[in-house]
C-alpha atoms as a PDB file:
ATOM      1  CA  UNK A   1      18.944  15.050 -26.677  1.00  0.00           C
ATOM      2  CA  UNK A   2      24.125  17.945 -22.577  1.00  0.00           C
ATOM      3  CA  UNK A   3      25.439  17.390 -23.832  1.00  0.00           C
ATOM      4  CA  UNK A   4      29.246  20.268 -26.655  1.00  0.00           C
ATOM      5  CA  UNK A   5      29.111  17.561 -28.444  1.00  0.00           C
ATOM      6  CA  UNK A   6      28.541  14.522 -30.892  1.00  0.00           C
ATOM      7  CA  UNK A   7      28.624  17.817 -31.064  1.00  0.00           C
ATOM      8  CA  UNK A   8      28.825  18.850 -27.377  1.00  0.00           C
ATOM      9  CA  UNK A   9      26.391  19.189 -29.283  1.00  0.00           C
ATOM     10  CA  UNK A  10      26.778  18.147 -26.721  1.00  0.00           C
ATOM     11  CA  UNK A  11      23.226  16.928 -26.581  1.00  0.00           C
ATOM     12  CA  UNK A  12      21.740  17.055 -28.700  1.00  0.00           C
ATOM     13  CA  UNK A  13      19.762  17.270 -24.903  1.00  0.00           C
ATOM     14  CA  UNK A  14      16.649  15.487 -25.618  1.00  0.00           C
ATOM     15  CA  UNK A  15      13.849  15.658 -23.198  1.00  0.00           C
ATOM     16  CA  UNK A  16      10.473  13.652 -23.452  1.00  0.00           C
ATOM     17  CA  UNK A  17       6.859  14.210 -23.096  1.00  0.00           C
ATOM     18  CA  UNK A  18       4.328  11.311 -22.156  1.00  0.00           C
ATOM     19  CA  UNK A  19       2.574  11.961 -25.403  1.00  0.00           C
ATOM     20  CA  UNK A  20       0.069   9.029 -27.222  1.00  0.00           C
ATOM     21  CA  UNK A  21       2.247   8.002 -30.476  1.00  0.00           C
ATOM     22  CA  UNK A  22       1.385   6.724 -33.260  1.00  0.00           C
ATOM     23  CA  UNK A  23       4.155   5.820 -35.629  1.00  0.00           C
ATOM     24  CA  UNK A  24       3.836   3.977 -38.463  1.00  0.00           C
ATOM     25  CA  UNK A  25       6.386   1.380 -39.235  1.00  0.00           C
ATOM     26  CA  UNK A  26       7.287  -0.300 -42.441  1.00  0.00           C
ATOM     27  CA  UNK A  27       9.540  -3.656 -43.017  1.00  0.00           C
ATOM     28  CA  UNK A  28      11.120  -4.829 -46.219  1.00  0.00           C
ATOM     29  CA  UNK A  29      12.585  -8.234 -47.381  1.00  0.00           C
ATOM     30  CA  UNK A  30      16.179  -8.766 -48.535  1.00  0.00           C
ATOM     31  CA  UNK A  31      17.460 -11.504 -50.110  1.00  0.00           C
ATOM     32  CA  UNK A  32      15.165 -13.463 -47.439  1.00  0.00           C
ATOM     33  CA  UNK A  33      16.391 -10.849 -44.436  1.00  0.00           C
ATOM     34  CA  UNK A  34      13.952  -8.366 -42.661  1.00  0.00           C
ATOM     35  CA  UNK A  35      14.764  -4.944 -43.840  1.00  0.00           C
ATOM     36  CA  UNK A  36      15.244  -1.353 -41.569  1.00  0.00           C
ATOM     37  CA  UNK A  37      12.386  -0.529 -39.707  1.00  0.00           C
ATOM     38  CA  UNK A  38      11.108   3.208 -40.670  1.00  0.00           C
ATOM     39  CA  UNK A  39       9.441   5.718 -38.600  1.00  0.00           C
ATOM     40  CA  UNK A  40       7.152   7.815 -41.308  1.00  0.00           C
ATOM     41  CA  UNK A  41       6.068  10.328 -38.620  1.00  0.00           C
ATOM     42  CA  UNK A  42       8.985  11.262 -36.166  1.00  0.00           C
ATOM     43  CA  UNK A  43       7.792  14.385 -35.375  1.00  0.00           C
ATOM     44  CA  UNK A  44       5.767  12.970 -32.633  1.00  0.00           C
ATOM     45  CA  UNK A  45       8.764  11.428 -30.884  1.00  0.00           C
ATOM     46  CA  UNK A  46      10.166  14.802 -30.219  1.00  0.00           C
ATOM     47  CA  UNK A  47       8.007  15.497 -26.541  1.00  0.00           C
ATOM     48  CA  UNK A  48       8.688  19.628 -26.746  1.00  0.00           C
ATOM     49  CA  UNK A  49       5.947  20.790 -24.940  1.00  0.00           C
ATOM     50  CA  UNK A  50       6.412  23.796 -22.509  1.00  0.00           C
ATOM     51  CA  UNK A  51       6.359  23.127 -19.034  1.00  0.00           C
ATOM     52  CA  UNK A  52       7.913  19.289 -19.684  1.00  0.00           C
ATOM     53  CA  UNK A  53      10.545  18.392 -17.020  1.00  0.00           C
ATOM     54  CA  UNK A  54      12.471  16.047 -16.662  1.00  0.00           C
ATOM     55  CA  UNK A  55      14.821  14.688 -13.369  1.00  0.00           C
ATOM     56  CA  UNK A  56      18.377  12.618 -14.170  1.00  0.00           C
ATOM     57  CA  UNK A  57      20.678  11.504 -11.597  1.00  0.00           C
ATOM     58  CA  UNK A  58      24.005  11.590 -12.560  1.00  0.00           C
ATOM     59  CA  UNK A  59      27.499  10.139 -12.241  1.00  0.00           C
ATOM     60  CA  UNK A  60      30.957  11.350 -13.623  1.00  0.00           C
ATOM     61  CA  UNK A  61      34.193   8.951 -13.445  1.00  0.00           C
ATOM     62  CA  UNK A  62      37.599  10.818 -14.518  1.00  0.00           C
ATOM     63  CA  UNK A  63      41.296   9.873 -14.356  1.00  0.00           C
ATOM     64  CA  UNK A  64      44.630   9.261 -15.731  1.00  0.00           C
ATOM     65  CA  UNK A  65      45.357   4.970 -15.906  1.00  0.00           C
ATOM     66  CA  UNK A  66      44.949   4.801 -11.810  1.00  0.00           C
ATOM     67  CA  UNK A  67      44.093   8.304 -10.776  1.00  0.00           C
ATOM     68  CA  UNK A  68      40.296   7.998 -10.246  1.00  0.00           C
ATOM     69  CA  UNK A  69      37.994  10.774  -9.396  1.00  0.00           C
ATOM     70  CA  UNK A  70      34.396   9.543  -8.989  1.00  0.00           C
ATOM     71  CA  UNK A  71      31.564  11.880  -8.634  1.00  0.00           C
ATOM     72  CA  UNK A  72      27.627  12.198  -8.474  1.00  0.00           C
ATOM     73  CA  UNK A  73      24.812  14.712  -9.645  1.00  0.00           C
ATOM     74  CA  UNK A  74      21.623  16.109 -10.224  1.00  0.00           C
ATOM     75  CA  UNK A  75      20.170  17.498 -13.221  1.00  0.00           C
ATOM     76  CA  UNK A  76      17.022  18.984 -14.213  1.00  0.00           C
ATOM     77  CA  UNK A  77      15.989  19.335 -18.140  1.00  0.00           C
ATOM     78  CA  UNK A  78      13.059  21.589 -18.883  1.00  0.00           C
ATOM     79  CA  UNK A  79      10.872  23.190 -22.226  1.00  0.00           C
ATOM     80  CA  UNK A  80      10.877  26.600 -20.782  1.00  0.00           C
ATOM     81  CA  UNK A  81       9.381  28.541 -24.529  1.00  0.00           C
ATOM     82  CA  UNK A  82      10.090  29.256 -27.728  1.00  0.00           C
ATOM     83  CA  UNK A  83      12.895  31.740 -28.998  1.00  0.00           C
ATOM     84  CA  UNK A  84      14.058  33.640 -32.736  1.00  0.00           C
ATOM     85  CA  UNK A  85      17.871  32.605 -33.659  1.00  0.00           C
ATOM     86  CA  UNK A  86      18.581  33.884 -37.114  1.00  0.00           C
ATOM     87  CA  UNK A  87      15.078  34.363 -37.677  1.00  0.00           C
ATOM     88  CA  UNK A  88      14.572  31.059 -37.115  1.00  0.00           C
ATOM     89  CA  UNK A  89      12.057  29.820 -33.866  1.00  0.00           C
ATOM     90  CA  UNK A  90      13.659  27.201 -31.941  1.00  0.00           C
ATOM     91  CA  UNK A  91      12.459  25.334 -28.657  1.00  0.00           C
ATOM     92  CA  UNK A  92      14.737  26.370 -25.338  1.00  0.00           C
ATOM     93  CA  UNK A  93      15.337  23.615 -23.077  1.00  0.00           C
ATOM     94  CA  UNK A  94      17.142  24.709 -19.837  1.00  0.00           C
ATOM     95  CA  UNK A  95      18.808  22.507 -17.935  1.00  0.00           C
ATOM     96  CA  UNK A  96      19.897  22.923 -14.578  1.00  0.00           C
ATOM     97  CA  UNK A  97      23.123  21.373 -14.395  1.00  0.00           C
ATOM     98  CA  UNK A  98      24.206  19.080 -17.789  1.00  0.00           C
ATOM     99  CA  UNK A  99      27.478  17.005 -16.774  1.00  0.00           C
ATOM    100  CA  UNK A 100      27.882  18.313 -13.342  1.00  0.00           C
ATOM    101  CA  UNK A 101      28.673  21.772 -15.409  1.00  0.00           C
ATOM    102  CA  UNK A 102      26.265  24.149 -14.273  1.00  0.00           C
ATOM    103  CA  UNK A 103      23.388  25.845 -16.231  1.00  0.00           C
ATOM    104  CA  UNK A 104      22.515  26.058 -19.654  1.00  0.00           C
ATOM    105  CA  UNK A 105      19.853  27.112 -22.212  1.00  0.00           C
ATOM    106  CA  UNK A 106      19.916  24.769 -25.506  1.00  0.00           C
ATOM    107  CA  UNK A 107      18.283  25.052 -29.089  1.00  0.00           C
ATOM    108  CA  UNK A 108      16.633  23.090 -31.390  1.00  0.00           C
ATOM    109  CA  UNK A 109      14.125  23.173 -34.271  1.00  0.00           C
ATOM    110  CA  UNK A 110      12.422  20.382 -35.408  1.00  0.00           C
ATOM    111  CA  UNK A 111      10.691  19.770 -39.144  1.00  0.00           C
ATOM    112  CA  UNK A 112      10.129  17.962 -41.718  1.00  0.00           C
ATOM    113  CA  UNK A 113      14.032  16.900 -42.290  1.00  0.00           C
ATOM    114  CA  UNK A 114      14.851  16.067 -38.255  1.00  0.00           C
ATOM    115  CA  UNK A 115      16.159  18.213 -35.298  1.00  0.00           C
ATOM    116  CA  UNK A 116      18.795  20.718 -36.141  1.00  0.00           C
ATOM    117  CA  UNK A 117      21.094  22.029 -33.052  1.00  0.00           C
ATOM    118  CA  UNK A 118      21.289  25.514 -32.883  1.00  0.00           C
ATOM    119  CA  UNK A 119      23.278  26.628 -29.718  1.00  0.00           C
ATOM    120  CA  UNK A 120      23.436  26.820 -26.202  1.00  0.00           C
ATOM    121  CA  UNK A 121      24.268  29.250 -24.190  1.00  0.00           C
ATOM    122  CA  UNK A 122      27.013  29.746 -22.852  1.00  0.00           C
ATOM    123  CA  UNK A 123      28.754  27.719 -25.869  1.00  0.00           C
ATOM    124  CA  UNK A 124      32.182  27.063 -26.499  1.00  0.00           C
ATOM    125  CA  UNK A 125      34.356  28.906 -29.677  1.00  0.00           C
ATOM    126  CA  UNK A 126      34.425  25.160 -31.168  1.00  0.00           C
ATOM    127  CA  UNK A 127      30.697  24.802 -30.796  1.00  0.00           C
ATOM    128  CA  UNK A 128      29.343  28.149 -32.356  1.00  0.00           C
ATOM    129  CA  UNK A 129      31.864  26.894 -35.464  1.00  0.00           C
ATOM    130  CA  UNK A 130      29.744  24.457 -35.854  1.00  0.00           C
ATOM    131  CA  UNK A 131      26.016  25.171 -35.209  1.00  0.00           C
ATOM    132  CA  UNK A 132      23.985  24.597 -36.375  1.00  0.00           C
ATOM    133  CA  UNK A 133      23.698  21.201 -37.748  1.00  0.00           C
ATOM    134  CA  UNK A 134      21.278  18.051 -38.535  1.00  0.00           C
ATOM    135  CA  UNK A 135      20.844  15.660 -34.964  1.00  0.00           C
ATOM    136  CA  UNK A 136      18.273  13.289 -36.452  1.00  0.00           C
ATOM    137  CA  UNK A 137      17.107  13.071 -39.693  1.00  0.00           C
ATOM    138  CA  UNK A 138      13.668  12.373 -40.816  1.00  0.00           C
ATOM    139  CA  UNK A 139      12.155   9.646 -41.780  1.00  0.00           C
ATOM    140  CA  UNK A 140      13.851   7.737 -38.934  1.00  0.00           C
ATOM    141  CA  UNK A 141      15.451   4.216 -39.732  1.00  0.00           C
ATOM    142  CA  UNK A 142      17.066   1.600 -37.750  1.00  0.00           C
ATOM    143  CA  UNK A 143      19.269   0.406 -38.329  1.00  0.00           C
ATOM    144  CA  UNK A 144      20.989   3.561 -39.843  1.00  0.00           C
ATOM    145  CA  UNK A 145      24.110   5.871 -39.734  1.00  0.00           C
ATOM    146  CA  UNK A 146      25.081   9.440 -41.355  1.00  0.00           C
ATOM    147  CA  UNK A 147      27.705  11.229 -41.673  1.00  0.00           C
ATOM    148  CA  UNK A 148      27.294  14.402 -38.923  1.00  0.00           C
ATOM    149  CA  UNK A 149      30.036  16.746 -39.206  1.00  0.00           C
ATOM    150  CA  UNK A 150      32.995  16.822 -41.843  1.00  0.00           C
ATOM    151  CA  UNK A 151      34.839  20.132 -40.879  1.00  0.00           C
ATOM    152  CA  UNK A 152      38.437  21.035 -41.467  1.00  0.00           C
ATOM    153  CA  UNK A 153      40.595  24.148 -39.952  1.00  0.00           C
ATOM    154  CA  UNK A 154      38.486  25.240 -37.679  1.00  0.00           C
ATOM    155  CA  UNK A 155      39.771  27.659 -33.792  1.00  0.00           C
ATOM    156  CA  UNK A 156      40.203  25.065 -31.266  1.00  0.00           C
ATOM    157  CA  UNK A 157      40.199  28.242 -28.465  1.00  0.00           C
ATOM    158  CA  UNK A 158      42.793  26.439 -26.858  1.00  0.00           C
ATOM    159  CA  UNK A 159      46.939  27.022 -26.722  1.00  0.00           C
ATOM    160  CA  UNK A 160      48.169  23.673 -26.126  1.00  0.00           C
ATOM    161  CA  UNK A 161      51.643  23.702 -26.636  1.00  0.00           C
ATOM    162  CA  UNK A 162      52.278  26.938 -25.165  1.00  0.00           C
ATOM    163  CA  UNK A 163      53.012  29.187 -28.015  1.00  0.00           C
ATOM    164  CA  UNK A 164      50.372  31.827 -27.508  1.00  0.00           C
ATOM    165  CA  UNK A 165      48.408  30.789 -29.889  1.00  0.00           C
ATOM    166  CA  UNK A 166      44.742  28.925 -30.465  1.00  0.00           C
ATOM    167  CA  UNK A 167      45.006  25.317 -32.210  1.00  0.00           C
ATOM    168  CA  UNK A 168      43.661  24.430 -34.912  1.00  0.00           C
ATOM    169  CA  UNK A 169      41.766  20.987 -35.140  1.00  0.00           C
ATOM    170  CA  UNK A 170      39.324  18.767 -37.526  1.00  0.00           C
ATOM    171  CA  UNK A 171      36.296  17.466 -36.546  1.00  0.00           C
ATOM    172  CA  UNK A 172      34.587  14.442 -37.641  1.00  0.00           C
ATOM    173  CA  UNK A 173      31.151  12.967 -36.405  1.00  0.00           C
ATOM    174  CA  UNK A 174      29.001  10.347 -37.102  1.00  0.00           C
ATOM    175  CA  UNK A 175      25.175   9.182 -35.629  1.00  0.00           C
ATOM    176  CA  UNK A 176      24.677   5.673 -36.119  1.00  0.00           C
ATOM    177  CA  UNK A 177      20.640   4.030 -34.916  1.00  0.00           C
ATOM    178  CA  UNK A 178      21.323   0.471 -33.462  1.00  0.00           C
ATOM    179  CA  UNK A 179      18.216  -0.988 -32.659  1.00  0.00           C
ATOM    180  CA  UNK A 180      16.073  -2.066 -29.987  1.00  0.00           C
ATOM    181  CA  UNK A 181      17.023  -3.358 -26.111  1.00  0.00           C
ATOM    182  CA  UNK A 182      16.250  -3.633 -22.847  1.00  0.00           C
ATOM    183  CA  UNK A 183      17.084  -0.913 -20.303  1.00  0.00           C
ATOM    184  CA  UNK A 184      16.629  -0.285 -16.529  1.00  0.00           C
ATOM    185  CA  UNK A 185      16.854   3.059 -15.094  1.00  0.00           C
ATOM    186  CA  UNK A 186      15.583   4.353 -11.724  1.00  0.00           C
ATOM    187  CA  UNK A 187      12.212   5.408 -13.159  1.00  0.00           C
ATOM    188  CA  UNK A 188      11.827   2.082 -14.383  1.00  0.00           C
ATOM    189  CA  UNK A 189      12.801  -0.876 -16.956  1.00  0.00           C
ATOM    190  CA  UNK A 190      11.816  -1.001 -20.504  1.00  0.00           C
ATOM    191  CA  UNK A 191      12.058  -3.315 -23.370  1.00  0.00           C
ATOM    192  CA  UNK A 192      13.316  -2.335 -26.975  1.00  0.00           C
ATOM    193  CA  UNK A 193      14.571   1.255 -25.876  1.00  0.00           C
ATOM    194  CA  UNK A 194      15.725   2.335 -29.353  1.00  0.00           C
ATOM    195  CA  UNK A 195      19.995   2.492 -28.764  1.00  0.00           C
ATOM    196  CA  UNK A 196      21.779   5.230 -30.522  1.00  0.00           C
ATOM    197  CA  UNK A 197      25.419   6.723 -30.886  1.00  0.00           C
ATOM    198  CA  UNK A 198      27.288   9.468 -31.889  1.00  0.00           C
ATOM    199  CA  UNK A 199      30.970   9.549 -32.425  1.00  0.00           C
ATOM    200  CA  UNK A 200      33.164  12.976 -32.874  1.00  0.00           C
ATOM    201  CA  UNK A 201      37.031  12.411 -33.848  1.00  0.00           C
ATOM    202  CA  UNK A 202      39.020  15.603 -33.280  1.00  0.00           C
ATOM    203  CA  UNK A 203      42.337  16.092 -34.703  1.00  0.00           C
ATOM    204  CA  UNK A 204      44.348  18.661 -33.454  1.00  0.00           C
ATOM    205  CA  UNK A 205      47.348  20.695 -35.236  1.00  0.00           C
ATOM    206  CA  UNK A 206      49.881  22.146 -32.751  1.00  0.00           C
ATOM    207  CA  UNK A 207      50.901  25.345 -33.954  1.00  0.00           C
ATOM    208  CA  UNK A 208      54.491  24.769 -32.314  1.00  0.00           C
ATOM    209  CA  UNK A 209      55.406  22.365 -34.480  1.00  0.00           C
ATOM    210  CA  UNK A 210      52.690  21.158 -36.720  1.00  0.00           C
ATOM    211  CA  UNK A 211      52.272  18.232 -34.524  1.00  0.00           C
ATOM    212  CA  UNK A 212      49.064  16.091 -34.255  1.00  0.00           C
ATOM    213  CA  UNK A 213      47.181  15.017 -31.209  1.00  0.00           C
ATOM    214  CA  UNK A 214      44.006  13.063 -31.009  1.00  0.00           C
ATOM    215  CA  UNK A 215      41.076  13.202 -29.155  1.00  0.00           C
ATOM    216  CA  UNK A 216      37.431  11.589 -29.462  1.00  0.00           C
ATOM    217  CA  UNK A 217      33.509  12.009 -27.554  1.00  0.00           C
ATOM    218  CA  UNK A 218      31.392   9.464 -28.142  1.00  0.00           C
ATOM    219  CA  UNK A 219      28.106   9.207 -26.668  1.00  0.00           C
ATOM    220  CA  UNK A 220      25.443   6.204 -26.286  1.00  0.00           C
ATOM    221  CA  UNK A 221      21.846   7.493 -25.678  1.00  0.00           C
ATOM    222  CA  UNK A 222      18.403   5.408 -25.257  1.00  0.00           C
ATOM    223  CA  UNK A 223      15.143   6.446 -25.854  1.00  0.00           C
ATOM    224  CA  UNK A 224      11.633   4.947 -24.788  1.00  0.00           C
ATOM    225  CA  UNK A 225       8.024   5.664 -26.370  1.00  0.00           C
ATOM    226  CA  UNK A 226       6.239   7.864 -24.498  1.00  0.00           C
ATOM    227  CA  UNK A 227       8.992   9.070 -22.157  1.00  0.00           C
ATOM    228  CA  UNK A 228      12.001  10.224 -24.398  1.00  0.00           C
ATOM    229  CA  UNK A 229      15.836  10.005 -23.427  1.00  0.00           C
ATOM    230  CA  UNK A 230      15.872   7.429 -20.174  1.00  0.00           C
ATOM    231  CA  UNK A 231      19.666   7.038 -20.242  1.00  0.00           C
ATOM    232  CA  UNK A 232      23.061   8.459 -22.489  1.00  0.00           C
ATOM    233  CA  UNK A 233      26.658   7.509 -21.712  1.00  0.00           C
ATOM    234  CA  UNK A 234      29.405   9.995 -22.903  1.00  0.00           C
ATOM    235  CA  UNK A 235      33.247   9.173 -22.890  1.00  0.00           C
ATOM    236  CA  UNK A 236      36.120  11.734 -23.775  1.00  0.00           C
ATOM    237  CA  UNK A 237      39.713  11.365 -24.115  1.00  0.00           C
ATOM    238  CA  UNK A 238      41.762  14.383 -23.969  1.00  0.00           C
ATOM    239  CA  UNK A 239      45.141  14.556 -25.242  1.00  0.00           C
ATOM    240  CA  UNK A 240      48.087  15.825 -23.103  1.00  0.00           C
ATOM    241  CA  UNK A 241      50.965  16.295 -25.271  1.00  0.00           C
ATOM    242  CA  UNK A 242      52.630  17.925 -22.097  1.00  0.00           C
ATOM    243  CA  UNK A 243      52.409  14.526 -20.248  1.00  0.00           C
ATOM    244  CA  UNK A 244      51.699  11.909 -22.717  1.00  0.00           C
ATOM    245  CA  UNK A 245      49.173  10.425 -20.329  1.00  0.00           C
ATOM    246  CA  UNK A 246      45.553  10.955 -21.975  1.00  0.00           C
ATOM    247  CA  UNK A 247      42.517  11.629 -19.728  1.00  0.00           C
ATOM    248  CA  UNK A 248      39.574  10.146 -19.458  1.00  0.00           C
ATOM    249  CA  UNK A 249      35.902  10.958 -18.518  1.00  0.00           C
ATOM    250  CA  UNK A 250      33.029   8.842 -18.741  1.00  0.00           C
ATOM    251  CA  UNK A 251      29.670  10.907 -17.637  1.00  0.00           C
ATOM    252  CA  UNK A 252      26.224   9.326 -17.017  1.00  0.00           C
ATOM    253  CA  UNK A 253      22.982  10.870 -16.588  1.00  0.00           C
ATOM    254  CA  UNK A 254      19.353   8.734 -15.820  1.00  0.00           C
ATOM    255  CA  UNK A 255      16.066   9.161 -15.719  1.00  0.00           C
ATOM    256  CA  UNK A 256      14.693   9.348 -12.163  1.00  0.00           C
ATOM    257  CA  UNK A 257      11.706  11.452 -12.536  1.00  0.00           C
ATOM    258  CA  UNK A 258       9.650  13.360 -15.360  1.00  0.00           C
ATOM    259  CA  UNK A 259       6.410  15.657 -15.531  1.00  0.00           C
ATOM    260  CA  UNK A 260       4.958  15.094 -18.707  1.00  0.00           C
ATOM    261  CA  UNK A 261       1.576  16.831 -20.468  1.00  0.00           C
ATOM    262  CA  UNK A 262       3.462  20.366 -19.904  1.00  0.00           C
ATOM    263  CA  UNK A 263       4.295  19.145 -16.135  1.00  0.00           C
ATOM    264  CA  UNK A 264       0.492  17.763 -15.486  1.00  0.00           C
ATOM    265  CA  UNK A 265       1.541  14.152 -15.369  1.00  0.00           C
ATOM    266  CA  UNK A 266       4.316  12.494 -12.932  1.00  0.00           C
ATOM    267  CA  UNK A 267       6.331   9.784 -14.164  1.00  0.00           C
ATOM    268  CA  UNK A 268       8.663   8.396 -10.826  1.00  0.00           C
ATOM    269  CA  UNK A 269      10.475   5.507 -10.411  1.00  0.00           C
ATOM    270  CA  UNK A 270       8.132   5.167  -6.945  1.00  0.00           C
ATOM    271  CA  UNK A 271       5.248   4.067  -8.923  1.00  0.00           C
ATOM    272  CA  UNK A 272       5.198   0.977 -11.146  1.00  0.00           C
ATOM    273  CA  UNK A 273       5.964   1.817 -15.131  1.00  0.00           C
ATOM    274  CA  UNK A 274       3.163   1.043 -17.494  1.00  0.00           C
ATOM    275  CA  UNK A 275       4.330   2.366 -20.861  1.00  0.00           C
ATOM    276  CA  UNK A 276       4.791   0.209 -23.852  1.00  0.00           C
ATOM    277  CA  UNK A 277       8.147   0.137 -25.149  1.00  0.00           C
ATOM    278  CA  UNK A 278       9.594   1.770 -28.188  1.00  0.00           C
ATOM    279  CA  UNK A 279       9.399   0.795 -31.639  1.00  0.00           C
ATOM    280  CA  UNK A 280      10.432   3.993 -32.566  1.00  0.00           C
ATOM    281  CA  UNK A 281      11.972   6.881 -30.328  1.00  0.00           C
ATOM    282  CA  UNK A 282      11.268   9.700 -28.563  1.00  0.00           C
ATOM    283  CA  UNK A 283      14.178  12.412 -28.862  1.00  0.00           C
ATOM    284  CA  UNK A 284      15.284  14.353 -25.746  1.00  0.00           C
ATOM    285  CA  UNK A 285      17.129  17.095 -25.819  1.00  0.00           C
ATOM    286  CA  UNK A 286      19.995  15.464 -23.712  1.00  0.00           C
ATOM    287  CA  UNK A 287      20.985  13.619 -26.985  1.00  0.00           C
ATOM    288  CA  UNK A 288      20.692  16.864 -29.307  1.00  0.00           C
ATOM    289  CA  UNK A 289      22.539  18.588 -26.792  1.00  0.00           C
ATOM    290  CA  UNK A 290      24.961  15.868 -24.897  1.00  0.00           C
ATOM    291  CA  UNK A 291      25.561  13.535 -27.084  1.00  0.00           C
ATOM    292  CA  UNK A 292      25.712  15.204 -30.191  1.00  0.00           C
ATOM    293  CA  UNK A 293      29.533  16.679 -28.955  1.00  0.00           C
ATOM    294  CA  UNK A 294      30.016  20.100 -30.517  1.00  0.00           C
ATOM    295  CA  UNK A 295      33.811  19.648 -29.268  1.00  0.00           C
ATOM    296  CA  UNK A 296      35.547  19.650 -26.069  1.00  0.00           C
ATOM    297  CA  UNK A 297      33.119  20.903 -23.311  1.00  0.00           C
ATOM    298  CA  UNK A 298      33.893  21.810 -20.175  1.00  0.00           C
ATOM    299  CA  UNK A 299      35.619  18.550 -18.329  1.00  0.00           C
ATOM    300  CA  UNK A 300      38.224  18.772 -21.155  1.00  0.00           C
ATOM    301  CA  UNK A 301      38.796  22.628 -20.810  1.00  0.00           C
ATOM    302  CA  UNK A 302      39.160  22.065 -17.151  1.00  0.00           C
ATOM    303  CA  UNK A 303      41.194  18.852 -17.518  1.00  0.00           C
ATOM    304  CA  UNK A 304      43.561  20.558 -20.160  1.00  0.00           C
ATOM    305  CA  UNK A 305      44.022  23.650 -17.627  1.00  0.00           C
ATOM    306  CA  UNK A 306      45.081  20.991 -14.568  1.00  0.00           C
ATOM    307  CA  UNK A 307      47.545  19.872 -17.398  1.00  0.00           C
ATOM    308  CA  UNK A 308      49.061  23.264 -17.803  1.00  0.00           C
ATOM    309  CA  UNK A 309      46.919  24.198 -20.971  1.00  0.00           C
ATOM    310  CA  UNK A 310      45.278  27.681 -21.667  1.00  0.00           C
ATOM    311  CA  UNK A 311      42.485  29.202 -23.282  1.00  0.00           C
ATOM    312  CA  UNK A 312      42.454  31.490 -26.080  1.00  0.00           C
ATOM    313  CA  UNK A 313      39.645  32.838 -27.931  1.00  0.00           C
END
């Protein structure tokens, strides 16, 4: 729902709109056991309304084993309209400053199959590789997993090792639906926020040498009825072949504030929360975008360049 990112794809962004739902659940018996729980109309968990906002507070923790760089900021996520990609209409969510990395305009289109990623602007080589592809498929079940992204060869846009030349790297990605928890947040605390997580593997070939490095995003979102994305937790580690000491970057973004009903309504941690929690979940962009990692976003391009790394398109 800022998410390149597992894609980021970063994320899948995912905003939220204070929206009456009514999903309709079904259980089945196992062998004795309760069975998933499925959401047979989805499509009213994804709060897209123009004129929804929504305020996170942020924090962003980054370092090498004791070299700690701890950091705080402020994003705003809004529906701004509807745009043509491909001939394809998409929602645009804009958000104001996505893991502390400035502004950016993300797409999505939602039907009958889920909540495809289409973009954002401005994207990363890796990332328009990739889009679009599925964020959450439809009917929704929990507990559940699919396989995301399964792609092979593809322009890292950065020279590693030095040679003058782009990497090449595989990416892996799966999205796996948890189930249901408790979660506080500065807007409020909520029971059985529906959990979810996407994990991207990257594998990267060294032209050099034909050496492989590893690297992985992996993002934790929750989602509450009515509201949308309260909370995601996103973790990178970027390789440094030059060094041999890996970094790593833990980002957090959540929900402080939120103008619902196209911006009529204000939801603020000042007041006391009266929503019911979720027995389903309502998407926000942050986890389309954010979580969702399309590849290495911008900490890792920044923390590869500290390293001595380059970028080549």
């Amino acid at each position: 729902m800022h998410s390149d990112g597992i894609s980021r794809v970063k994320s899948v962004r995912i905003c939220a709109e204070s929206v009456l739902l009514t999903a309709v659940f079904s259980v089945g018996l196992a062998y004795g056991q309760p069975g998933p729980i499925f959401i047979h109309q989805p499509e009213e968990f994804f709060p897209d309304q123009t004129g929804n906002e929504w305020r996170y507070q942020g924090r962003i923790i980054e370092g090498i084993v004791n070299q700690i760089a701890d950091t705080t900021f402020e994003n705003i996520s809004k529906v701004t309209g509807k745009e043509q990609i491909d001939g394809v209409q998409v929602t645009v969510f804009h958000d104001t400053n996505p893991g502390d990395q400035g502004p950016t305009d993300s797409y999505y289109l939602r039907d009958a199959a889920g909540i495809r990623y289409y973009g954002s602007k401005p994207g990363t080589r890796l990332e328009k590789q990739l889009v679009p592809y599925q964020i959450v498929r439809f009917p929704l079940e929990i507990p559940s997993s699919f396989e995301q992204l399964n792609r092979k060869n593809l322009n890292l846009g950065l020279d590693i090792d030095h040679d003058g030349r782009a990497e090449k790297v595989d990416v892996q990605a799966t999205v796996t639906i948890h189930g249901q928890e408790r979660i506080t947040v500065p807007v409020g605390t909520y029971d059985d926020a529906v959990r979810m997580e996407a994990r991207m593997k990257l594998l990267v070939h060294l032209s050099r040498d034909g050496t492989q490095v590893q690297g992985f995003d992996s993002m934790t979102v929750w989602f509450v009825k009515n509201i949308g994305l309260v909370k995601y937790t996103e973790r990178q580690m970027i390789p440094s072949p030059r060094t041999g000491r890996d970094r790593l970057i833990e980002i957090t973004e959540e929900l402080k504030e939120a103008k619902l009903h196209g911006g009529m309504h204000l939801l603020s941690g000042r007041k006391p929360s009266t929503h019911g929690v979720l027995r389903g979940y309502a998407l926000d962009h942050e986890l389309l975008q954010v979580s969702f990692p399309s590849g290495l976003d911008a900490h890792a391009r920044e923390s590869m360049a500290a390293e001595g790394l380059s970028s080549h398109q």
